[in-house]
Every structure is written in structure tokens, then in C-alpha cells.
PDB file of N, CA and C in Angstrom:
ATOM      1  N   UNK A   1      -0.914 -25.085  10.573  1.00  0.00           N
ATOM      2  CA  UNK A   1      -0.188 -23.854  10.838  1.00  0.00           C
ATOM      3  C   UNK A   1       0.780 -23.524   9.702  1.00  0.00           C
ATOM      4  N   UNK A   2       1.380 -24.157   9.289  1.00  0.00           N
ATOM      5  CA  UNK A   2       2.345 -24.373   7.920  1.00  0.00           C
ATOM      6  C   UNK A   2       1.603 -24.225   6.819  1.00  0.00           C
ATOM      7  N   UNK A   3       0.694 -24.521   6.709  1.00  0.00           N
ATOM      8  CA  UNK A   3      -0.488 -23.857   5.221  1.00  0.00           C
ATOM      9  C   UNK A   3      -0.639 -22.436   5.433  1.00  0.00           C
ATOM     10  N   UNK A   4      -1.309 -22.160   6.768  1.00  0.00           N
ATOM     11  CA  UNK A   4      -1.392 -20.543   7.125  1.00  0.00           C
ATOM     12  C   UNK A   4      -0.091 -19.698   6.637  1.00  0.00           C
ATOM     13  N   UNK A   5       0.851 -19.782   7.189  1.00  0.00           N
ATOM     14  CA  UNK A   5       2.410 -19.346   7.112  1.00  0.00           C
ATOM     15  C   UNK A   5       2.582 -19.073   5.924  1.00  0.00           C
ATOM     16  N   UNK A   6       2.712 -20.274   5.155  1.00  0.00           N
ATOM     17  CA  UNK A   6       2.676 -20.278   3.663  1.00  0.00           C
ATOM     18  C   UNK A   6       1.575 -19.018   2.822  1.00  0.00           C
ATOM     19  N   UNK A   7       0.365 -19.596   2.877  1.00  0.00           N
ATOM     20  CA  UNK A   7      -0.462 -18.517   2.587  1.00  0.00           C
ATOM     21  C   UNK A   7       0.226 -17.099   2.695  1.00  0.00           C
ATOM     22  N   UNK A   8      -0.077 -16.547   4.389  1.00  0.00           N
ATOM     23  CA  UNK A   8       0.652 -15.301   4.933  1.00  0.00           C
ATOM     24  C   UNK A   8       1.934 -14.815   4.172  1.00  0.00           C
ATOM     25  N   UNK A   9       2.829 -15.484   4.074  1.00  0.00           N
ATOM     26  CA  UNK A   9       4.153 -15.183   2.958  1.00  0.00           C
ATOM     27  C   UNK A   9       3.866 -15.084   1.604  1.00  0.00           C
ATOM     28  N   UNK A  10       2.610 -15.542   1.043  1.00  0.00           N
ATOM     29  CA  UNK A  10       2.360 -15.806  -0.691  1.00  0.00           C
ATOM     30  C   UNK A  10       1.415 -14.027  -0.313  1.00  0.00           C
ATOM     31  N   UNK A  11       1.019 -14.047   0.299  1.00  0.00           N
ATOM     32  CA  UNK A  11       0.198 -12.808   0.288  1.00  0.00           C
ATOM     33  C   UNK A  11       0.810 -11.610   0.439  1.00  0.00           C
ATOM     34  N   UNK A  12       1.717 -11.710   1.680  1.00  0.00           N
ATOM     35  CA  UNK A  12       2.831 -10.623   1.507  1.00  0.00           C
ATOM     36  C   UNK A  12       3.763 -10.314   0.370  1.00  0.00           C
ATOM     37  N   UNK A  13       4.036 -11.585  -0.453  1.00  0.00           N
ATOM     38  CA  UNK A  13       5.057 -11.279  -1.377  1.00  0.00           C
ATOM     39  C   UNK A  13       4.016 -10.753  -2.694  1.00  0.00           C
ATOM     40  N   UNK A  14       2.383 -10.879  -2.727  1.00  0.00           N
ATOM     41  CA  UNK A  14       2.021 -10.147  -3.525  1.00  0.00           C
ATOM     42  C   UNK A  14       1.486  -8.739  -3.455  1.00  0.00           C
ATOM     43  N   UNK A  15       1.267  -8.595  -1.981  1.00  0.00           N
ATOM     44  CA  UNK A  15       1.609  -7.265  -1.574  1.00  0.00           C
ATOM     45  C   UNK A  15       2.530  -6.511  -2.115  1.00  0.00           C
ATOM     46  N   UNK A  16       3.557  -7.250  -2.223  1.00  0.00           N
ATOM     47  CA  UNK A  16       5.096  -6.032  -2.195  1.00  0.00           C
ATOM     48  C   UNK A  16       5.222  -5.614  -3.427  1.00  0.00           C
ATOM     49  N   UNK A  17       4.537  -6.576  -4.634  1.00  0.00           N
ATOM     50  CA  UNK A  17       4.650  -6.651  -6.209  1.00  0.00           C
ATOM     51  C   UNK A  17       3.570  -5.837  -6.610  1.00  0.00           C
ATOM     52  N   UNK A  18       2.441  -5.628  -6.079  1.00  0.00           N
ATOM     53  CA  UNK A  18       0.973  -4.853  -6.297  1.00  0.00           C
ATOM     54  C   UNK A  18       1.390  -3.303  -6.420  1.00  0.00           C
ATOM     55  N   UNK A  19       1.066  -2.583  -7.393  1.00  0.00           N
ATOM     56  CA  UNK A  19       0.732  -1.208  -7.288  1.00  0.00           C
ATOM     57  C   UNK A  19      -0.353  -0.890  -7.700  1.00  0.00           C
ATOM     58  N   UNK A  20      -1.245   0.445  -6.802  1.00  0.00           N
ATOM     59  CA  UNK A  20      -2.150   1.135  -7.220  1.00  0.00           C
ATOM     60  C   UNK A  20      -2.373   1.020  -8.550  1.00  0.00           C
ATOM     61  N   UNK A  21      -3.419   0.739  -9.140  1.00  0.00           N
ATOM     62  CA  UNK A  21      -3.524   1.043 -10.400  1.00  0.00           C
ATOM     63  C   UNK A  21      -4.396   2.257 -11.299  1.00  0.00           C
ATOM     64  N   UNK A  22      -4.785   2.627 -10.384  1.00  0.00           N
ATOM     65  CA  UNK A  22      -5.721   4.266 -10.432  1.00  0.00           C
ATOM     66  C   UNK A  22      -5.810   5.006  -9.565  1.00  0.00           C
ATOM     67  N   UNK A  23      -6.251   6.307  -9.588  1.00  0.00           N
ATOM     68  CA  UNK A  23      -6.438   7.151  -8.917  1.00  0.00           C
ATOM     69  C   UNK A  23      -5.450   8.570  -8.638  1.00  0.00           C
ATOM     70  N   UNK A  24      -5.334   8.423  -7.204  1.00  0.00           N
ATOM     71  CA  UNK A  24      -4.538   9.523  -7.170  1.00  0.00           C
ATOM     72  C   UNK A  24      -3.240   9.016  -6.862  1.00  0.00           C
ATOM     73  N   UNK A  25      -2.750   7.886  -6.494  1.00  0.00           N
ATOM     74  CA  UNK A  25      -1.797   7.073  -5.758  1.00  0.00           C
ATOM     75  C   UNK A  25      -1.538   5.942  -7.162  1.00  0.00           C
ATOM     76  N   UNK A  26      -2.122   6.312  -8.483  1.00  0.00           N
ATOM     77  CA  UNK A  26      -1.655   5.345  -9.658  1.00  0.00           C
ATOM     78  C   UNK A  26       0.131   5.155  -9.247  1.00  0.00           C
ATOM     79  N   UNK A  27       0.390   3.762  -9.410  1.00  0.00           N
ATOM     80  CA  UNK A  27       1.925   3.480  -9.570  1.00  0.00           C
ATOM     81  C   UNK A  27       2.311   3.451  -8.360  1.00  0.00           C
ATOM     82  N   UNK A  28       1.811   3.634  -6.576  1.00  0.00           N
ATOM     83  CA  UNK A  28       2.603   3.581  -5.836  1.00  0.00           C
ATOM     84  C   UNK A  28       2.070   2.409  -5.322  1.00  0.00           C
ATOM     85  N   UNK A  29       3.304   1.564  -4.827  1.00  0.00           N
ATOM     86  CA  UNK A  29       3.012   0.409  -4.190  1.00  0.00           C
ATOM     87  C   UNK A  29       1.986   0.256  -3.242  1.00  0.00           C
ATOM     88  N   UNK A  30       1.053  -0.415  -3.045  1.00  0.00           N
ATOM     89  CA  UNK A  30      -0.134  -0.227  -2.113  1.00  0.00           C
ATOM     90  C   UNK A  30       0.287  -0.430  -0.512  1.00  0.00           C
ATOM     91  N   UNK A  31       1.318  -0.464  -0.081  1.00  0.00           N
ATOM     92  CA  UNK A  31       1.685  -0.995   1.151  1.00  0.00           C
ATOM     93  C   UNK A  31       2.282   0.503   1.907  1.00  0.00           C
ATOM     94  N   UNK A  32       2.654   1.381   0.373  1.00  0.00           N
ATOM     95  CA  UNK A  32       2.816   2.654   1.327  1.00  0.00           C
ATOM     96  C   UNK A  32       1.650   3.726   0.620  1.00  0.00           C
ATOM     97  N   UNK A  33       0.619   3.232   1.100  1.00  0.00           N
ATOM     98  CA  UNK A  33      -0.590   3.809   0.939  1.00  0.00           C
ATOM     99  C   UNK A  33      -0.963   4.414   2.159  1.00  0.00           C
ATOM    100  N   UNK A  34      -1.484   5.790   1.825  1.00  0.00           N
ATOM    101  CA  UNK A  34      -2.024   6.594   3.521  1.00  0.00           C
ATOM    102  C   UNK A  34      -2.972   5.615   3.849  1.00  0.00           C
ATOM    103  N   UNK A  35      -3.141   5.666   5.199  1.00  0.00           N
ATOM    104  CA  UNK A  35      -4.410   4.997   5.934  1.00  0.00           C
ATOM    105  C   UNK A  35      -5.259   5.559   5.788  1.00  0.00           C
ATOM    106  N   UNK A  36      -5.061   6.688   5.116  1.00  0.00           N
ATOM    107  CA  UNK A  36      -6.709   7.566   5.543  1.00  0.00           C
ATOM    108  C   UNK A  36      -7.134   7.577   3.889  1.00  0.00           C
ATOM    109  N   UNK A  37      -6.521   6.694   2.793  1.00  0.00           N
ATOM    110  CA  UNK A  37      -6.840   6.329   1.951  1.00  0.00           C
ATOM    111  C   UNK A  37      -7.526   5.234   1.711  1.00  0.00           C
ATOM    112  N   UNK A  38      -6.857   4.590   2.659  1.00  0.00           N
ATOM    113  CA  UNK A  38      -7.284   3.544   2.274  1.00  0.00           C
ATOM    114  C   UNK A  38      -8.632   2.954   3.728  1.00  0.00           C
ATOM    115  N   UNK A  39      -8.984   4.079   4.208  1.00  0.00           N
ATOM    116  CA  UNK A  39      -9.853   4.062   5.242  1.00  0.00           C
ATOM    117  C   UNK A  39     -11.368   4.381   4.576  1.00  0.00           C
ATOM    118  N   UNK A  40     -10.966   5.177   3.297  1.00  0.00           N
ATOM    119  CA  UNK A  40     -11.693   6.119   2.657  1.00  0.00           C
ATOM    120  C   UNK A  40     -12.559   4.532   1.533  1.00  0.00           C
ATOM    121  N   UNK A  41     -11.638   3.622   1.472  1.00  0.00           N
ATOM    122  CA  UNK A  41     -12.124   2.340   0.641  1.00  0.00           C
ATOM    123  C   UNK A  41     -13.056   1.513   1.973  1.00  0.00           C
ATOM    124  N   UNK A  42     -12.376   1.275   2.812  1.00  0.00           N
ATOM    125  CA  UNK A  42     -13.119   0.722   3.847  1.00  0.00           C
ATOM    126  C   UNK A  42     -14.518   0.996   4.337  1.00  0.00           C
ATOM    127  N   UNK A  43     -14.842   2.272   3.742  1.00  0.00           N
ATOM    128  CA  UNK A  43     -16.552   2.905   4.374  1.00  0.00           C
ATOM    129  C   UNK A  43     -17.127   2.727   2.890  1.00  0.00           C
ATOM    130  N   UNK A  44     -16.620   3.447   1.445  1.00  0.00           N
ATOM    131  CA  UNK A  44     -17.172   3.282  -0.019  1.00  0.00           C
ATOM    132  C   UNK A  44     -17.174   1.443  -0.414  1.00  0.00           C
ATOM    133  N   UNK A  45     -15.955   0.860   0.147  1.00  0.00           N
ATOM    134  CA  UNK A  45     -16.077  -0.605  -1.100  1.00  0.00           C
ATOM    135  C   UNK A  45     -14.655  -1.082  -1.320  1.00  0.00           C
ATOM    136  N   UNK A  46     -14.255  -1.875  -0.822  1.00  0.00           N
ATOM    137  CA  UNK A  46     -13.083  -2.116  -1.759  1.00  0.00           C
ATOM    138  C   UNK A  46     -13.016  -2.312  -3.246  1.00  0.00           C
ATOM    139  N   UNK A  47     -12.588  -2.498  -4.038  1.00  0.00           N
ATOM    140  CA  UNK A  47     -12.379  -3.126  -5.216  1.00  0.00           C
ATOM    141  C   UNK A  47     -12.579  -4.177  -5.498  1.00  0.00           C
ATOM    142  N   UNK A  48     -13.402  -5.258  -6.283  1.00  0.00           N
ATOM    143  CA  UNK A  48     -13.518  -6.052  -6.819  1.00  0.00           C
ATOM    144  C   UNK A  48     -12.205  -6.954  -7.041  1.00  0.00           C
ATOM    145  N   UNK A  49     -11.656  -8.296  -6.415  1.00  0.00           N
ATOM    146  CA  UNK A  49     -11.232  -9.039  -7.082  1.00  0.00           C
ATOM    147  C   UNK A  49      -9.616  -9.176  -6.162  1.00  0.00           C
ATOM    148  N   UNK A  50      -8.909  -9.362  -6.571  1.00  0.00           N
ATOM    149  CA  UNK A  50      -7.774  -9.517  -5.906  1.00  0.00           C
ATOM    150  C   UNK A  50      -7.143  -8.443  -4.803  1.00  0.00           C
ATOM    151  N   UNK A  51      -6.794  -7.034  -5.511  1.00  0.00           N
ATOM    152  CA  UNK A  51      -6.739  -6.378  -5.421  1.00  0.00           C
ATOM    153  C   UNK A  51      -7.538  -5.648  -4.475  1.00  0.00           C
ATOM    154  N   UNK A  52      -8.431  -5.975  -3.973  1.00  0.00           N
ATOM    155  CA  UNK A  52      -9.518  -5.000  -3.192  1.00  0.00           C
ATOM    156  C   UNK A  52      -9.193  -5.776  -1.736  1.00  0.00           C
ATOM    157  N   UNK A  53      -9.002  -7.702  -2.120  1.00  0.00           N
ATOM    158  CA  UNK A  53      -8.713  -8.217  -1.224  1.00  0.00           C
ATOM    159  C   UNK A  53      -7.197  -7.942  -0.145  1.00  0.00           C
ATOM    160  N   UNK A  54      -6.135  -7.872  -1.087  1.00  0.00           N
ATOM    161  CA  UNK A  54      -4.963  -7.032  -0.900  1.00  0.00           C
ATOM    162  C   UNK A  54      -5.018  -5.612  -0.244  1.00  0.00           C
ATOM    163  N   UNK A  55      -5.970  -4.870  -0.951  1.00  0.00           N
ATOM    164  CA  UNK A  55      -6.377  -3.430   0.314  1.00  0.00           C
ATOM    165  C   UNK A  55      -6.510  -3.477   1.283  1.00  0.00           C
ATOM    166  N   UNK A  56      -7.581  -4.797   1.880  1.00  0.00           N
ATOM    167  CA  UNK A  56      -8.297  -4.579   2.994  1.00  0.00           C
ATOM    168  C   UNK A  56      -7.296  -5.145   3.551  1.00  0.00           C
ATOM    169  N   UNK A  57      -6.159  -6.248   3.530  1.00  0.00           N
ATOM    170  CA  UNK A  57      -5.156  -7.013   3.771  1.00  0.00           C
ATOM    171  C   UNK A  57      -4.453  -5.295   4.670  1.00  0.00           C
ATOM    172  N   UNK A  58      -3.969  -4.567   3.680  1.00  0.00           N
ATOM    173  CA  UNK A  58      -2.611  -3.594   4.118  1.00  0.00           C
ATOM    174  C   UNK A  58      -3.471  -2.810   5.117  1.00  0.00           C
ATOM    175  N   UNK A  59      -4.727  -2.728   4.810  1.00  0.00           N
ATOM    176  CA  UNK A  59      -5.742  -1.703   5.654  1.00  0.00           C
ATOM    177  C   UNK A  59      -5.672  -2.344   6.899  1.00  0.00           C
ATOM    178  N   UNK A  60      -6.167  -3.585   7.370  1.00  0.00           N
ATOM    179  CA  UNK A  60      -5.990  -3.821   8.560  1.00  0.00           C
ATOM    180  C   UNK A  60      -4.996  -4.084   9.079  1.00  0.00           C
ATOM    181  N   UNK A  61      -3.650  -4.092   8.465  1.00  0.00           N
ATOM    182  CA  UNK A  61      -2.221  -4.112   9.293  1.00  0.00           C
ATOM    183  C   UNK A  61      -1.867  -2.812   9.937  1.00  0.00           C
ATOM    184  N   UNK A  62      -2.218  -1.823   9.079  1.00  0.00           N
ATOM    185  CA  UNK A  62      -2.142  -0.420   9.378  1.00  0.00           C
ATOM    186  C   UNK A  62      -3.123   0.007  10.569  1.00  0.00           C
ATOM    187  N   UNK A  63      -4.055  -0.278  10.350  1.00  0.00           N
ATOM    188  CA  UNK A  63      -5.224  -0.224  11.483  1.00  0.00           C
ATOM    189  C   UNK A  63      -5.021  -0.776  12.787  1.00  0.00           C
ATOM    190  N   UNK A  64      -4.328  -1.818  12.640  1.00  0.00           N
ATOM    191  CA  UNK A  64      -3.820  -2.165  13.859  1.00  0.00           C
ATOM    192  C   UNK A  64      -2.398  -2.344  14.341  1.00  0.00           C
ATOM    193  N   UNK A  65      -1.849  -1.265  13.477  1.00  0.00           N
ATOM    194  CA  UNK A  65      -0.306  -0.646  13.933  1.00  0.00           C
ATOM    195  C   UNK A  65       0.721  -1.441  13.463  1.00  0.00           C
ATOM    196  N   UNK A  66       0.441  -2.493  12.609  1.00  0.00           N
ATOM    197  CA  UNK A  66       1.660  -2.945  11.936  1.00  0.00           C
ATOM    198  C   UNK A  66       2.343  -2.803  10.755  1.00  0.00           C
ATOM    199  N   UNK A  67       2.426  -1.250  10.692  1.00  0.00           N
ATOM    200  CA  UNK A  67       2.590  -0.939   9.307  1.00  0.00           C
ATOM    201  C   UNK A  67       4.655  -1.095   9.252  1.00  0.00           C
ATOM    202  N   UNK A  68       5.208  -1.048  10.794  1.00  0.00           N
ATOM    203  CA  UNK A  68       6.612  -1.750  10.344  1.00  0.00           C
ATOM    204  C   UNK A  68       6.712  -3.107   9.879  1.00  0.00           C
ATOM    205  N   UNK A  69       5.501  -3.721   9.632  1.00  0.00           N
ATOM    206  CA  UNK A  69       5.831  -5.035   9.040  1.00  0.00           C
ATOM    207  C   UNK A  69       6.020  -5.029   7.369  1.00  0.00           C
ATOM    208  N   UNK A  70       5.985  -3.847   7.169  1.00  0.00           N
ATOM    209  CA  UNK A  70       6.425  -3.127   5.490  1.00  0.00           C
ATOM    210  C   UNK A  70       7.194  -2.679   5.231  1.00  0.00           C
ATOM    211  N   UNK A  71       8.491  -2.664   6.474  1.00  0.00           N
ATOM    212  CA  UNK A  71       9.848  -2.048   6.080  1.00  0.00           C
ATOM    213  C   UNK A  71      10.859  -2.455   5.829  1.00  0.00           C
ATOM    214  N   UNK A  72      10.866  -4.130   5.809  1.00  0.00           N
ATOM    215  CA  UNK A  72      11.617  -4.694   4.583  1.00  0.00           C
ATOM    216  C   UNK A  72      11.349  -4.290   3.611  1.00  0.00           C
ATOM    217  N   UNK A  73       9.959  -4.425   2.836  1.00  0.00           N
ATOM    218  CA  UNK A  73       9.604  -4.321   1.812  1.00  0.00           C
ATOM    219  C   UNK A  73       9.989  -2.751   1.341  1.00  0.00           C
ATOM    220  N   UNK A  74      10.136  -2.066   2.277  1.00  0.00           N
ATOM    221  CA  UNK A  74      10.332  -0.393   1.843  1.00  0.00           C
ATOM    222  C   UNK A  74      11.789  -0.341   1.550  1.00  0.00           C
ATOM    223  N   UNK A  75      12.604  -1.039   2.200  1.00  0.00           N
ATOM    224  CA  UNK A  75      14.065  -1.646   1.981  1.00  0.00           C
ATOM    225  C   UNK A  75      14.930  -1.516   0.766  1.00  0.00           C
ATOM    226  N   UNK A  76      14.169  -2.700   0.467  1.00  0.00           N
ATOM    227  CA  UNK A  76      14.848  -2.847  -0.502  1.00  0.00           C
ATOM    228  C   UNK A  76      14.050  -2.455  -2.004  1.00  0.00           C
ATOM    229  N   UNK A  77      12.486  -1.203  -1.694  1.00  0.00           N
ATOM    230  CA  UNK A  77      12.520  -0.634  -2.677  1.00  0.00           C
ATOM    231  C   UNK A  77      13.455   0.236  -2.738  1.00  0.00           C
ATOM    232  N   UNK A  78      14.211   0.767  -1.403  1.00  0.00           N
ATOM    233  CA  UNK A  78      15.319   2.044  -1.691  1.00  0.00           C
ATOM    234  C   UNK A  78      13.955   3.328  -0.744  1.00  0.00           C
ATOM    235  N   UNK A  79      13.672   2.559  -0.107  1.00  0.00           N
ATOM    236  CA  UNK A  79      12.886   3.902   1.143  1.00  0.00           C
ATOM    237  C   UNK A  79      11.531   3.850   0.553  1.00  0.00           C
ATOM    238  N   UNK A  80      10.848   4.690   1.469  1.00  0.00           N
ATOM    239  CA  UNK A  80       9.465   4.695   1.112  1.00  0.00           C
ATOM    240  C   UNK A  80       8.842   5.714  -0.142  1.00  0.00           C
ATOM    241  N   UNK A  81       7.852   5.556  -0.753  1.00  0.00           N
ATOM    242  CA  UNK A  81       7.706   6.036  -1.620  1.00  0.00           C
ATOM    243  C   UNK A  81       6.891   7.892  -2.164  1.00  0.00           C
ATOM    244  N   UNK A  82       7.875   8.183  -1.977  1.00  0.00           N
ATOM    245  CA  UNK A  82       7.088   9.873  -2.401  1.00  0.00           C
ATOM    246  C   UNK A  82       5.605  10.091  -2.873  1.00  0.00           C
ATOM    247  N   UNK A  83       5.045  10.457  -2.104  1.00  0.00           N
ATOM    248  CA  UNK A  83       3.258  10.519  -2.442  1.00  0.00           C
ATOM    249  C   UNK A  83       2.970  12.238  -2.866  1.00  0.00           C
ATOM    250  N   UNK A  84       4.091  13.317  -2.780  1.00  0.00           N
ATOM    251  CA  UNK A  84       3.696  14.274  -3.498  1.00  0.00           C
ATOM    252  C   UNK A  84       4.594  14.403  -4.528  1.00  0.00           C
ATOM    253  N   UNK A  85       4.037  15.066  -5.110  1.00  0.00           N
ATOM    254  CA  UNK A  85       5.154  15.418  -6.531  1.00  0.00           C
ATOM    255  C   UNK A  85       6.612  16.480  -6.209  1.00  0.00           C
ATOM    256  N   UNK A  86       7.530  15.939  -6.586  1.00  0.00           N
ATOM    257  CA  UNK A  86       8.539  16.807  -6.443  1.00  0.00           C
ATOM    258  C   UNK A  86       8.178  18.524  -7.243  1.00  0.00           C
ATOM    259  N   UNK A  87       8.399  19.350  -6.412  1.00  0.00           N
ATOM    260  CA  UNK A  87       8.897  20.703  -7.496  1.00  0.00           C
ATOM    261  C   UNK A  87      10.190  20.973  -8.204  1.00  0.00           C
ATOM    262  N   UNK A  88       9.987  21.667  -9.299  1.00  0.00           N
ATOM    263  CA  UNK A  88      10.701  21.864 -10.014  1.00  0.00           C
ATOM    264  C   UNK A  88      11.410  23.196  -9.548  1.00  0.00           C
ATOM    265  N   UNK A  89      12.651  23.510  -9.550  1.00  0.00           N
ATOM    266  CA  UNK A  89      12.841  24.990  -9.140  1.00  0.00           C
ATOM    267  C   UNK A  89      12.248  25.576  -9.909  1.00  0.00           C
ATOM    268  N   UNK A  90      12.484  26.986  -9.114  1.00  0.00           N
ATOM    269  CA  UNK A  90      11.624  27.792  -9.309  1.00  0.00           C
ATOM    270  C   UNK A  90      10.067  27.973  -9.410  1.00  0.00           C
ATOM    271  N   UNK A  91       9.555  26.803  -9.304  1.00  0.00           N
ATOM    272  CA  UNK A  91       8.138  26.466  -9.525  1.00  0.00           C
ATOM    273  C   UNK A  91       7.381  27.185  -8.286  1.00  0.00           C
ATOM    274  N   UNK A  92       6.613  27.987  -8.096  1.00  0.00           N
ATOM    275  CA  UNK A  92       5.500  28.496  -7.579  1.00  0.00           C
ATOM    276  C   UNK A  92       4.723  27.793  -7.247  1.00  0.00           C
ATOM    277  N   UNK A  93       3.352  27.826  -6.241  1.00  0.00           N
ATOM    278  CA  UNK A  93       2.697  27.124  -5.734  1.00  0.00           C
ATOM    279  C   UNK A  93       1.664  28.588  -5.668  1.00  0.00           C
ATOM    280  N   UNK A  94       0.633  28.210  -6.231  1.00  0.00           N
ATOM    281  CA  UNK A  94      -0.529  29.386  -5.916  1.00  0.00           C
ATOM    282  C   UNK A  94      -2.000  28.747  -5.124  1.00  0.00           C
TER     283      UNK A  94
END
């Protein structure tokens, strides 16, 4: 049970360090990733290699409603992370 634990904490703490590294979500931490993004990996493929393993990791916490188990981690980034782009005043939207 103490190996598990261990594990579970080494995985979370590379969760919290992981960001997107492409796409449309480049640079945001993968833990405040939409579900319906990362639902969208779950039917195409995850990713190859660590990282894909880490997806399916945040994917099924979310999937099964434990996505407050990411709000330490949202904490002490300073809140969760903006997924649209700020406007600029005056900026238009057409």
C-alpha cells in the first residue's frame, strides 16, 4: 500500500509540473485541461510516452468527478488557468 501511495504522489507531483506541449492548450498545465479535450484524446489516441500516460491519468479523475483533487495544485499556481485569450481594449470580435 505504501509503494502505491508513493507512486500516486510521484505521479501527481508530475502532473502539476507537466504542460501541454502543443496544440491549442500549448503551455497550460494539463490538469486544467477541458474534459471535452481531453475526451477528444480518449476516442483519437493518447500520446505516446509519458505524457499521453499523464492524460489519461487527469482524464479519468475528471471523468469520474475528481477534478477538486487539482485545487491545491491550482493554489498555489495563483487560480486556475485562463484557456481564452484576454482582449485587448478596444479590440473587436467579428
Amino acid at each position: 500500500m505504501d509503494e502505491f501511495r508513493a507512486r500516486m504522489a510521484a505521479d501527481l507531483a508530475e502532473i502539476e509540473q507537466m504542460r501541454m506541449p502543443f496544440g491549442k492548450f500549448s503551455g497550460v498545465p494539463i490538469y486544467d485541461l477541458p474534459a471535452e479535450y481531453l475526451q477528444y484524446f480518449s476516442i483519437r489516441g493518447f500520446s505516446k510516452g509519458r505524457l499521453g500516460e499523464l492524460l489519461k491519468m487527469v482524464y479519468q479523475m475528471k471523468a469520474d468527478g475528481a477534478d477538486c483533487a487539482f485545487d491545491e495544485m491550482r493554489r498555489r499556481a495563483g487560480g486556475r488557468t485562463a484557456l481564452r485569450r484576454k482582449k485587448r481594449p478596444f479590440e473587436r470580435e467579428f
